[in-house]
N, C-alpha and C. Protein backbone atom coordinates (compact mmCIF):
# COMPACT_ATOMS: atom_id res chain seq x y z
N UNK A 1 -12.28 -21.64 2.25
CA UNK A 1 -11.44 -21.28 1.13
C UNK A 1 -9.98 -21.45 1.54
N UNK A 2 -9.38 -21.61 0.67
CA UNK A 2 -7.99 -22.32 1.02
C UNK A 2 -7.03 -20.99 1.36
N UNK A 3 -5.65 -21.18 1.64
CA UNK A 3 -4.98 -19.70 1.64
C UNK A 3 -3.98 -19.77 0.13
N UNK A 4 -4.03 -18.23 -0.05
CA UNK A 4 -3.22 -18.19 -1.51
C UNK A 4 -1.31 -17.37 -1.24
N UNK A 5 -1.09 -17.48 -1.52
CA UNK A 5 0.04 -17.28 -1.78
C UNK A 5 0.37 -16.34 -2.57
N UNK A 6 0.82 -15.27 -2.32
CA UNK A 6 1.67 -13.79 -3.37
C UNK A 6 2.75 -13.57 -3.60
N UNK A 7 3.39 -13.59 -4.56
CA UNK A 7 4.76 -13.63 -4.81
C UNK A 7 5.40 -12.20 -5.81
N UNK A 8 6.60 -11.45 -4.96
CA UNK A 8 6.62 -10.37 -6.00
C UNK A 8 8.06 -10.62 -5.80
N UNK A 9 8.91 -10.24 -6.52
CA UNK A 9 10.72 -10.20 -6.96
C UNK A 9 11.36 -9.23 -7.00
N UNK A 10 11.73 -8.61 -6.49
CA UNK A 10 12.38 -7.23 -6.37
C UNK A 10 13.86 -7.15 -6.47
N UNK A 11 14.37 -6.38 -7.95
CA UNK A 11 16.01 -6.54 -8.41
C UNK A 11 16.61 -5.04 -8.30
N UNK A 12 17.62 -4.82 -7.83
CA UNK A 12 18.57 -3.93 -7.89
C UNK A 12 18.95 -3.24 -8.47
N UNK A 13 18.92 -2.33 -9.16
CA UNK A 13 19.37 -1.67 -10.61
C UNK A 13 20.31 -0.87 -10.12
N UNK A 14 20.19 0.26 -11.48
CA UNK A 14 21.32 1.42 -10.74
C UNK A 14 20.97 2.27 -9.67
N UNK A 15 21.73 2.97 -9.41
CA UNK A 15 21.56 4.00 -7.90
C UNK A 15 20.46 3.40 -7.11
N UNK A 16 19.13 4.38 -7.10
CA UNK A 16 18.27 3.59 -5.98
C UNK A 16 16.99 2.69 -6.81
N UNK A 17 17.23 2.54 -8.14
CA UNK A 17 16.45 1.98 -9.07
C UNK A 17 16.02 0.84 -8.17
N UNK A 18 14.73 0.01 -8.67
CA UNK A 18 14.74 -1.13 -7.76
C UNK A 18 13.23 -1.47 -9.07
N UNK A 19 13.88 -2.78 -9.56
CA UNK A 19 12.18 -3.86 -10.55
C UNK A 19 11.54 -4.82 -9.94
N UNK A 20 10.74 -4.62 -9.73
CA UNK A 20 9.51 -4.99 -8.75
C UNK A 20 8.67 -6.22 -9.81
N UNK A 21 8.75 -7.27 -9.59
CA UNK A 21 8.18 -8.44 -11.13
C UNK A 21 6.95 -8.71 -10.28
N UNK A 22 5.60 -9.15 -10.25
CA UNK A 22 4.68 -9.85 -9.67
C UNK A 22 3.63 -10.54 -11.54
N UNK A 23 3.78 -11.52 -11.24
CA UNK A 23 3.52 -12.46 -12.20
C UNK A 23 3.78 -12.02 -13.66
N UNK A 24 3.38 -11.41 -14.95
CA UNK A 24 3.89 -10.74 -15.59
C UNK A 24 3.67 -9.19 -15.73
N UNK A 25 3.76 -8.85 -14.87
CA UNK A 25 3.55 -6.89 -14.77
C UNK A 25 5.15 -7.12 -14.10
N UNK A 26 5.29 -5.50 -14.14
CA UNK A 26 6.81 -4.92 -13.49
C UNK A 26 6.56 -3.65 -13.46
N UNK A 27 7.05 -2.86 -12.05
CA UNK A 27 7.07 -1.54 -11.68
C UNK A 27 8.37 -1.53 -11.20
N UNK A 28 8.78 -0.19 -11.59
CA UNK A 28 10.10 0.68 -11.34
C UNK A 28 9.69 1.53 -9.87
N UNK A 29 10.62 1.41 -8.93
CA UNK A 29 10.53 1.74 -7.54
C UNK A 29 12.12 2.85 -7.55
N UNK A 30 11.76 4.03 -6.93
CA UNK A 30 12.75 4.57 -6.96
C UNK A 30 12.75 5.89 -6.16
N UNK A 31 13.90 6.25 -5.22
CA UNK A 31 13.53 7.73 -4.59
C UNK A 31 14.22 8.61 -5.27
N UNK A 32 13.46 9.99 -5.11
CA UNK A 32 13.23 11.38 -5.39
C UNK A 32 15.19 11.74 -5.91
N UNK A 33 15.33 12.64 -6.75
CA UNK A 33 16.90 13.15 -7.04
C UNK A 33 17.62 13.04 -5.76
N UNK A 34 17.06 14.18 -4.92
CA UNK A 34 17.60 14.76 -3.81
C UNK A 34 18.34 13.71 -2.90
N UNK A 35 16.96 12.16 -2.86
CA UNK A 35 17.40 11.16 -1.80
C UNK A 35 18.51 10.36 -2.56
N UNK A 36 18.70 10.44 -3.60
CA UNK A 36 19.84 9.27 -3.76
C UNK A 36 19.62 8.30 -5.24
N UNK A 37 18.21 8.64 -5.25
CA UNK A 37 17.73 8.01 -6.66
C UNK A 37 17.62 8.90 -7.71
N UNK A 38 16.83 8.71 -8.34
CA UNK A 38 16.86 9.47 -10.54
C UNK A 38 15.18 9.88 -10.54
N UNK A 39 14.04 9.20 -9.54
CA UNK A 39 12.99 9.87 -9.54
C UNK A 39 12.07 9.02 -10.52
N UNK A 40 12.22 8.29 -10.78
CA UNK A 40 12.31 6.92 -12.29
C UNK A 40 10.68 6.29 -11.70
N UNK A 41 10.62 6.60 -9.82
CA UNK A 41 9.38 6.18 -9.52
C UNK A 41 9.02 6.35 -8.38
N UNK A 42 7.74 5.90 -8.22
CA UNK A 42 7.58 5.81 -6.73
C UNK A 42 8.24 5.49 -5.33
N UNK A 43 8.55 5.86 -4.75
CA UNK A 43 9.98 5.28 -3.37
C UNK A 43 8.44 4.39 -2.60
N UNK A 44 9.69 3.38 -1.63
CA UNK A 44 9.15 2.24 -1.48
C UNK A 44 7.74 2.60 -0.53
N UNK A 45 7.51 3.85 0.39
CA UNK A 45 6.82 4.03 1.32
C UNK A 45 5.66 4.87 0.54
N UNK A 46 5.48 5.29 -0.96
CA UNK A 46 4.64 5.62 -1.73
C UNK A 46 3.87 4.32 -2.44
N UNK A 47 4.85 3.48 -2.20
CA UNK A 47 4.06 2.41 -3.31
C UNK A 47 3.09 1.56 -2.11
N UNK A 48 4.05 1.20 -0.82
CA UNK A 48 2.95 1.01 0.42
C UNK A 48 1.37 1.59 0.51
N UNK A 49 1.58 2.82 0.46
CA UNK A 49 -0.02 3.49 0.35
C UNK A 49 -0.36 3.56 -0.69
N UNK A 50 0.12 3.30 -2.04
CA UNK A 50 -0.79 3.05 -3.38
C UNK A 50 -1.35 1.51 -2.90
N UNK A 51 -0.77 0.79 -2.78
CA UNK A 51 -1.20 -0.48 -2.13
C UNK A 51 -2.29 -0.42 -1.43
N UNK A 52 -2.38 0.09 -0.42
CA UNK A 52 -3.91 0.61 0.16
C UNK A 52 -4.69 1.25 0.04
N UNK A 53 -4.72 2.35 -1.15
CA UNK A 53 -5.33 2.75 -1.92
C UNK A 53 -6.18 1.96 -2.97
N UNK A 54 -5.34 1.22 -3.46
CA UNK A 54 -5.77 0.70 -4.63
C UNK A 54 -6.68 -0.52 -3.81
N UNK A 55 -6.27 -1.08 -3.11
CA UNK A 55 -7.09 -2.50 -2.60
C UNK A 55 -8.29 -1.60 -2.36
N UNK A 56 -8.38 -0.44 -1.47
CA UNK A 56 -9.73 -0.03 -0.99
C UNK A 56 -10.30 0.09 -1.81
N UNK A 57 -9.80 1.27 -2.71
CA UNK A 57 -10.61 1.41 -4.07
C UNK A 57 -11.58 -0.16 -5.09
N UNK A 58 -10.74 -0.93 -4.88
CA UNK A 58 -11.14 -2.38 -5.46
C UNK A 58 -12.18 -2.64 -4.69
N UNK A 59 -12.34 -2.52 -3.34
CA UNK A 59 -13.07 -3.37 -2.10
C UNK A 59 -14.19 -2.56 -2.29
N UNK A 60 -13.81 -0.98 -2.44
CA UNK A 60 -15.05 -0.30 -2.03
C UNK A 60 -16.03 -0.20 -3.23
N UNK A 61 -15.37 -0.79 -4.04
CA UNK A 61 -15.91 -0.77 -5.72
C UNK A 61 -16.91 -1.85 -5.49
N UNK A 62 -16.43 -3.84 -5.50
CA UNK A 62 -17.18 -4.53 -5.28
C UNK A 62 -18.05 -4.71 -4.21
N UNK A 63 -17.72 -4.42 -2.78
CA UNK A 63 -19.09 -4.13 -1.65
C UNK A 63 -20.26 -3.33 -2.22
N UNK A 64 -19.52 -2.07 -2.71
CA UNK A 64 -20.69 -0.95 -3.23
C UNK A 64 -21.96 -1.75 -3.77
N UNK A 65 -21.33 -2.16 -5.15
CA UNK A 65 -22.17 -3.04 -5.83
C UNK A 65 -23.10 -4.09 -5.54
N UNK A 66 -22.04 -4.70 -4.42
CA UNK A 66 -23.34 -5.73 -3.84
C UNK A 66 -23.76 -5.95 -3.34
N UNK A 67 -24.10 -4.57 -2.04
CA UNK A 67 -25.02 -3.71 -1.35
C UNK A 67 -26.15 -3.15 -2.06
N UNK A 68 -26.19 -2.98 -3.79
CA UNK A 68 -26.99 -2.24 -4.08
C UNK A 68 -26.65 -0.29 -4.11
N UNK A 69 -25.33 -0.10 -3.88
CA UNK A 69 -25.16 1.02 -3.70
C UNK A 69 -24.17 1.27 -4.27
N UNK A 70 -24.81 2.66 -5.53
CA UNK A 70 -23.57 3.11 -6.26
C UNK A 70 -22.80 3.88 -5.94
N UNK A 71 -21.31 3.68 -6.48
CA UNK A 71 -20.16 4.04 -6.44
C UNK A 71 -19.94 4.76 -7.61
N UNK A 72 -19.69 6.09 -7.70
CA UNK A 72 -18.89 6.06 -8.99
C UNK A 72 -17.88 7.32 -8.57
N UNK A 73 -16.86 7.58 -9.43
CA UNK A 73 -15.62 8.21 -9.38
C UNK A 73 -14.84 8.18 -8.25
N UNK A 74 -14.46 6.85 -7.37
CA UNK A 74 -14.20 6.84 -6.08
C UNK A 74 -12.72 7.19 -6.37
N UNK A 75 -12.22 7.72 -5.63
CA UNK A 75 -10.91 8.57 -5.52
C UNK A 75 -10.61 8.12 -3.83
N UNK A 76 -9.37 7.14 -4.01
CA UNK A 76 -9.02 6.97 -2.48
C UNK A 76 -7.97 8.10 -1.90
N UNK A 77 -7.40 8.88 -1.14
CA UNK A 77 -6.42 9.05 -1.10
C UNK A 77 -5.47 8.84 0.76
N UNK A 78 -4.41 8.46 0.23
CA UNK A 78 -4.16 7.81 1.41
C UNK A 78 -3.18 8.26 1.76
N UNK A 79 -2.92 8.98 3.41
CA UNK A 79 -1.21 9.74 3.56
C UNK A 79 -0.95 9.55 4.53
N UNK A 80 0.73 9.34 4.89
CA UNK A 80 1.22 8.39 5.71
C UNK A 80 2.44 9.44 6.66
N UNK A 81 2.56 9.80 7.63
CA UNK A 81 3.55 10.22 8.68
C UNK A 81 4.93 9.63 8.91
N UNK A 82 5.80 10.13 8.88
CA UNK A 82 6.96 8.85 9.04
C UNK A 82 7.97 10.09 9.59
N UNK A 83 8.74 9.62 10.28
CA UNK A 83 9.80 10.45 10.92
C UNK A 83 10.97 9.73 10.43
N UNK A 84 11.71 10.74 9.62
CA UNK A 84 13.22 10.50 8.64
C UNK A 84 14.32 9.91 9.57
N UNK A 85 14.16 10.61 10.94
CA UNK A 85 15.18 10.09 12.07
C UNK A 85 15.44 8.67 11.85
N UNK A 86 14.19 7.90 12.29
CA UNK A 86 14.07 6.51 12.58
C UNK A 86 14.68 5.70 11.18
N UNK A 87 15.22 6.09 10.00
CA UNK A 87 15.64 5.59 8.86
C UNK A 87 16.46 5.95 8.76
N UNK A 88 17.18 7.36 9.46
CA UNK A 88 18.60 7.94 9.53
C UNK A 88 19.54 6.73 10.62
N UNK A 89 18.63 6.31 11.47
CA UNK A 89 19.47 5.46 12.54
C UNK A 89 19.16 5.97 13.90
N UNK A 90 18.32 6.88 13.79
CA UNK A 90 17.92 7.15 15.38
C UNK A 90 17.76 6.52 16.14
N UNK A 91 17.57 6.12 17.47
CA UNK A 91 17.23 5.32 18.60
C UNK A 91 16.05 5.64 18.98
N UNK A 92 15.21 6.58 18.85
CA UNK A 92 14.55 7.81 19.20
C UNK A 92 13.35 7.94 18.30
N UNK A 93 13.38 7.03 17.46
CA UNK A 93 12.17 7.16 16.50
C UNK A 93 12.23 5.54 15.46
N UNK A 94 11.25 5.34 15.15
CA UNK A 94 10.97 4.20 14.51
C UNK A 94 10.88 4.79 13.14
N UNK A 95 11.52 3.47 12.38
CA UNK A 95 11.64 3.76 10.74
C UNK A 95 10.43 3.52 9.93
N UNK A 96 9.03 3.12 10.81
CA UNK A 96 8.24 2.67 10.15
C UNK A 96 7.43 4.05 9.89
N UNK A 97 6.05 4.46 9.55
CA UNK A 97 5.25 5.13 9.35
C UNK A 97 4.31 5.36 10.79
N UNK A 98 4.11 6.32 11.12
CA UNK A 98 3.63 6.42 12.39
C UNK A 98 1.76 6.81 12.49
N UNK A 99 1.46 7.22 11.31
CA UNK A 99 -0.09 7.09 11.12
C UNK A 99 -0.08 7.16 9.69
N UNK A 100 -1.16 6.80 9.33
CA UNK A 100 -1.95 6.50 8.39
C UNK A 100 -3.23 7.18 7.84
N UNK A 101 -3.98 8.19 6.80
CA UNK A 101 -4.95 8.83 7.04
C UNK A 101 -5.33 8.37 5.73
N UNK A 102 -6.95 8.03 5.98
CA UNK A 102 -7.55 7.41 4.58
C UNK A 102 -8.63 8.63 4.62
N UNK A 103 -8.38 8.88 3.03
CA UNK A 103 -9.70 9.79 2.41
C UNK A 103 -10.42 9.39 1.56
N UNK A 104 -11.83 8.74 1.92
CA UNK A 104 -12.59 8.34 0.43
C UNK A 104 -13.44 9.85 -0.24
N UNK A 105 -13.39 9.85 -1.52
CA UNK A 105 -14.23 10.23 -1.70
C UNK A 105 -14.93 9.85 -3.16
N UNK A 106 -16.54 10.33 -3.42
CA UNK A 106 -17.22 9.36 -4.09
C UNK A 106 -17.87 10.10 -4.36
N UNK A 107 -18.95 9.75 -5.96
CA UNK A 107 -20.48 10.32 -5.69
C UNK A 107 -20.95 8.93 -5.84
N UNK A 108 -22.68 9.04 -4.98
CA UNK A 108 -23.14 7.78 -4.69
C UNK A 108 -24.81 8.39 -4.39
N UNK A 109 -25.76 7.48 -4.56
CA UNK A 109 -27.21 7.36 -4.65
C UNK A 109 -27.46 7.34 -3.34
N UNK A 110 -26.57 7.09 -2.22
CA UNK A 110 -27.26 6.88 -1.05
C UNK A 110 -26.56 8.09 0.03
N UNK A 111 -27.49 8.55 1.10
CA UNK A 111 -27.18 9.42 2.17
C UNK A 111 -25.61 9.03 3.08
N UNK A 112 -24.71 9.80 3.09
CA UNK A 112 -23.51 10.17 3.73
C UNK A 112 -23.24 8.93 4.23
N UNK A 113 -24.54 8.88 5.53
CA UNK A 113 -24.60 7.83 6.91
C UNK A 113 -24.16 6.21 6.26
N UNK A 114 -25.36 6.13 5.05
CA UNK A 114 -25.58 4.80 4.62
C UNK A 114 -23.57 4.76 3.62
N UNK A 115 -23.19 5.50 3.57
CA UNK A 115 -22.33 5.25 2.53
C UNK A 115 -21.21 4.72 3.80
N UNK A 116 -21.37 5.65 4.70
CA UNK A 116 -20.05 5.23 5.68
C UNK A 116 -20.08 3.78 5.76
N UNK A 117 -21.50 3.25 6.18
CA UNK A 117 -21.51 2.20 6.39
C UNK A 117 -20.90 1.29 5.60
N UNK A 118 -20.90 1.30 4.08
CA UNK A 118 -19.94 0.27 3.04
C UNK A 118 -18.49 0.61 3.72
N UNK A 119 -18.02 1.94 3.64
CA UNK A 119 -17.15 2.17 3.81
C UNK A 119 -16.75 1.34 4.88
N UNK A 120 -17.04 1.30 6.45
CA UNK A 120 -16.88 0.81 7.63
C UNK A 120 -16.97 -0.85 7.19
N UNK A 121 -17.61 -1.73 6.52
CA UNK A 121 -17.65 -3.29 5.82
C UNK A 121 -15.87 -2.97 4.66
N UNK A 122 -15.86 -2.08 4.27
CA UNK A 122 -14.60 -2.17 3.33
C UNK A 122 -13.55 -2.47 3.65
N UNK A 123 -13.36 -1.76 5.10
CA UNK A 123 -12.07 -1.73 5.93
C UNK A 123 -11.38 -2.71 6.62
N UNK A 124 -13.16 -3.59 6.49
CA UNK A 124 -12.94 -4.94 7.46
C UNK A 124 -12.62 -5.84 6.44
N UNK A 125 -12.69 -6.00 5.30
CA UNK A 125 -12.54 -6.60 4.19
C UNK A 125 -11.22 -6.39 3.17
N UNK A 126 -10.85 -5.32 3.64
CA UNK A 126 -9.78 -5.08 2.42
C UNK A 126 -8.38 -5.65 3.07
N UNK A 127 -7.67 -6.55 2.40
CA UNK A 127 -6.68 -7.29 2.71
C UNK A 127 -5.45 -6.74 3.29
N UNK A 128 -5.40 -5.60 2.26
CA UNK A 128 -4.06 -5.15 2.52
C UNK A 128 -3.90 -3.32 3.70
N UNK A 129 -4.56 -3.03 3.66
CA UNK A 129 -5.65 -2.54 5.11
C UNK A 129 -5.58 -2.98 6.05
N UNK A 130 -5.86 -4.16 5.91
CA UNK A 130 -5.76 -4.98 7.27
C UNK A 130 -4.33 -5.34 7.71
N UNK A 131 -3.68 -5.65 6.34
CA UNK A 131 -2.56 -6.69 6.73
C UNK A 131 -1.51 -5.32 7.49
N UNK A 132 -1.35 -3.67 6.98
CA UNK A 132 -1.05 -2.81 8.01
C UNK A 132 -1.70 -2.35 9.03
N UNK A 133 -2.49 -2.52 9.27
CA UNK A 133 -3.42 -1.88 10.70
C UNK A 133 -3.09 -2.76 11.39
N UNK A 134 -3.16 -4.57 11.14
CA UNK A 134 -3.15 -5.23 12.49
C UNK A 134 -2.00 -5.87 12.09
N UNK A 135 -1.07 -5.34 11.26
CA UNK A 135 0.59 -6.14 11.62
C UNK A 135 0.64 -7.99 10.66
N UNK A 136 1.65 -8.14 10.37
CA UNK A 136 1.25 -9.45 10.18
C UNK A 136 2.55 -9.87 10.34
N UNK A 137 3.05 -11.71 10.61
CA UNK A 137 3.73 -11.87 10.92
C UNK A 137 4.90 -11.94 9.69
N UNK A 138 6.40 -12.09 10.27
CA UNK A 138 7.49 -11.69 9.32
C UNK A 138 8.14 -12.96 9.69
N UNK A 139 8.04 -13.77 8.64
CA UNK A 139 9.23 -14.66 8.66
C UNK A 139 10.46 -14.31 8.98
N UNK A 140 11.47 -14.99 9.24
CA UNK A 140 12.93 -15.04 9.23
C UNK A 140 13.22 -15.28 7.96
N UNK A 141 14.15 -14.42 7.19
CA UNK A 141 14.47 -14.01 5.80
C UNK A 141 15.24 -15.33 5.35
N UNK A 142 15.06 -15.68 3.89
CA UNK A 142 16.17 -17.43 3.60
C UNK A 142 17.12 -15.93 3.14
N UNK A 143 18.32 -16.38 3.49
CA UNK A 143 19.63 -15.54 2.67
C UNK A 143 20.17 -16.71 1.73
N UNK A 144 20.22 -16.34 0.77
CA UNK A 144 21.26 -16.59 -0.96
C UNK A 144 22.45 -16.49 -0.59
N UNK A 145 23.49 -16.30 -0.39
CA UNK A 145 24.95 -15.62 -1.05
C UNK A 145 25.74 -16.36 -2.32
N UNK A 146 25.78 -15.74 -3.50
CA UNK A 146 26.63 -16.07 -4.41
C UNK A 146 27.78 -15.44 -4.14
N UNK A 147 29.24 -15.77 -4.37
CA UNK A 147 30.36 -15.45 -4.13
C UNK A 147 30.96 -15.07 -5.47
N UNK A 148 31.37 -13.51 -5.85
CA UNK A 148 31.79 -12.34 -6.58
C UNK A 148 32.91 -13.02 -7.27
């Protein structure tokens, strides 16, 4: 299978507003009063783990199925550690997220053991799961400048 290509656009608004375009959908990205934004949406390190939420939820939906094993009301929930330092400018801490904790939960036709098991095929399968657990590589950014 060939490789595909994802493309999303992300524009500037007011204060910490930020429009997020991926083909024709658009989400409003935005932090909390307190941080600097209006609260208008999710801040960028919430929408990261809806991202992995939602793929699992997708993954664990179609494996289920075509294992033969039902899924229903799967509820992912996914929560992430991050130390504020490392985004303040610390030296002393990294700005990224420092763990990651996935919670499935489900009702399903089959025993605990057998369910982990989809679960354990999901993890290996779900794209965007993967693409944070094992890192992926980062281009060197093209810079624009239009002149004001």
């Amino acid at each position: 299978m060939a490789d595909k290509t994802y493309k999303v656009t992300a524009t500037k608004g007011e204060s910490a507003v930020v429009t997020v375009q991926a083909r024709n959908h658009s989400i409003v990205i935005d932090e909390p009063a307190g941080q600097g934004g209006t609260d208008m949406g999710m801040n960028p390190v919430e929408l990261l783990l809806s991202s992995i939420a939602s793929c699992l939820a997708l993954t664990l939906s179609i494996y289920s199925e075509a294992m033969g094993v039902k899924a229903q009301n799967i509820e992912i929930g996914v929560e992430g550690l991050i130390d504020s330092a490392g985004m303040k400018g610390s030296r002393k801490a990294s700005p990224g997220l420092k763990k990651i904790q996935v919670t499935v939960n489900a009702q399903s036709n089959v025993e605990p053991e057998t369910f982990q098991q989809v679960v354990d095929l999901v993890l290996l399968r779900c794209p965007v799961e993967d693409s944070v657990a094992h890192g992926v590589a980062f281009e060197e950014p093209i810079v624009n400048i239009r002149q004001i």
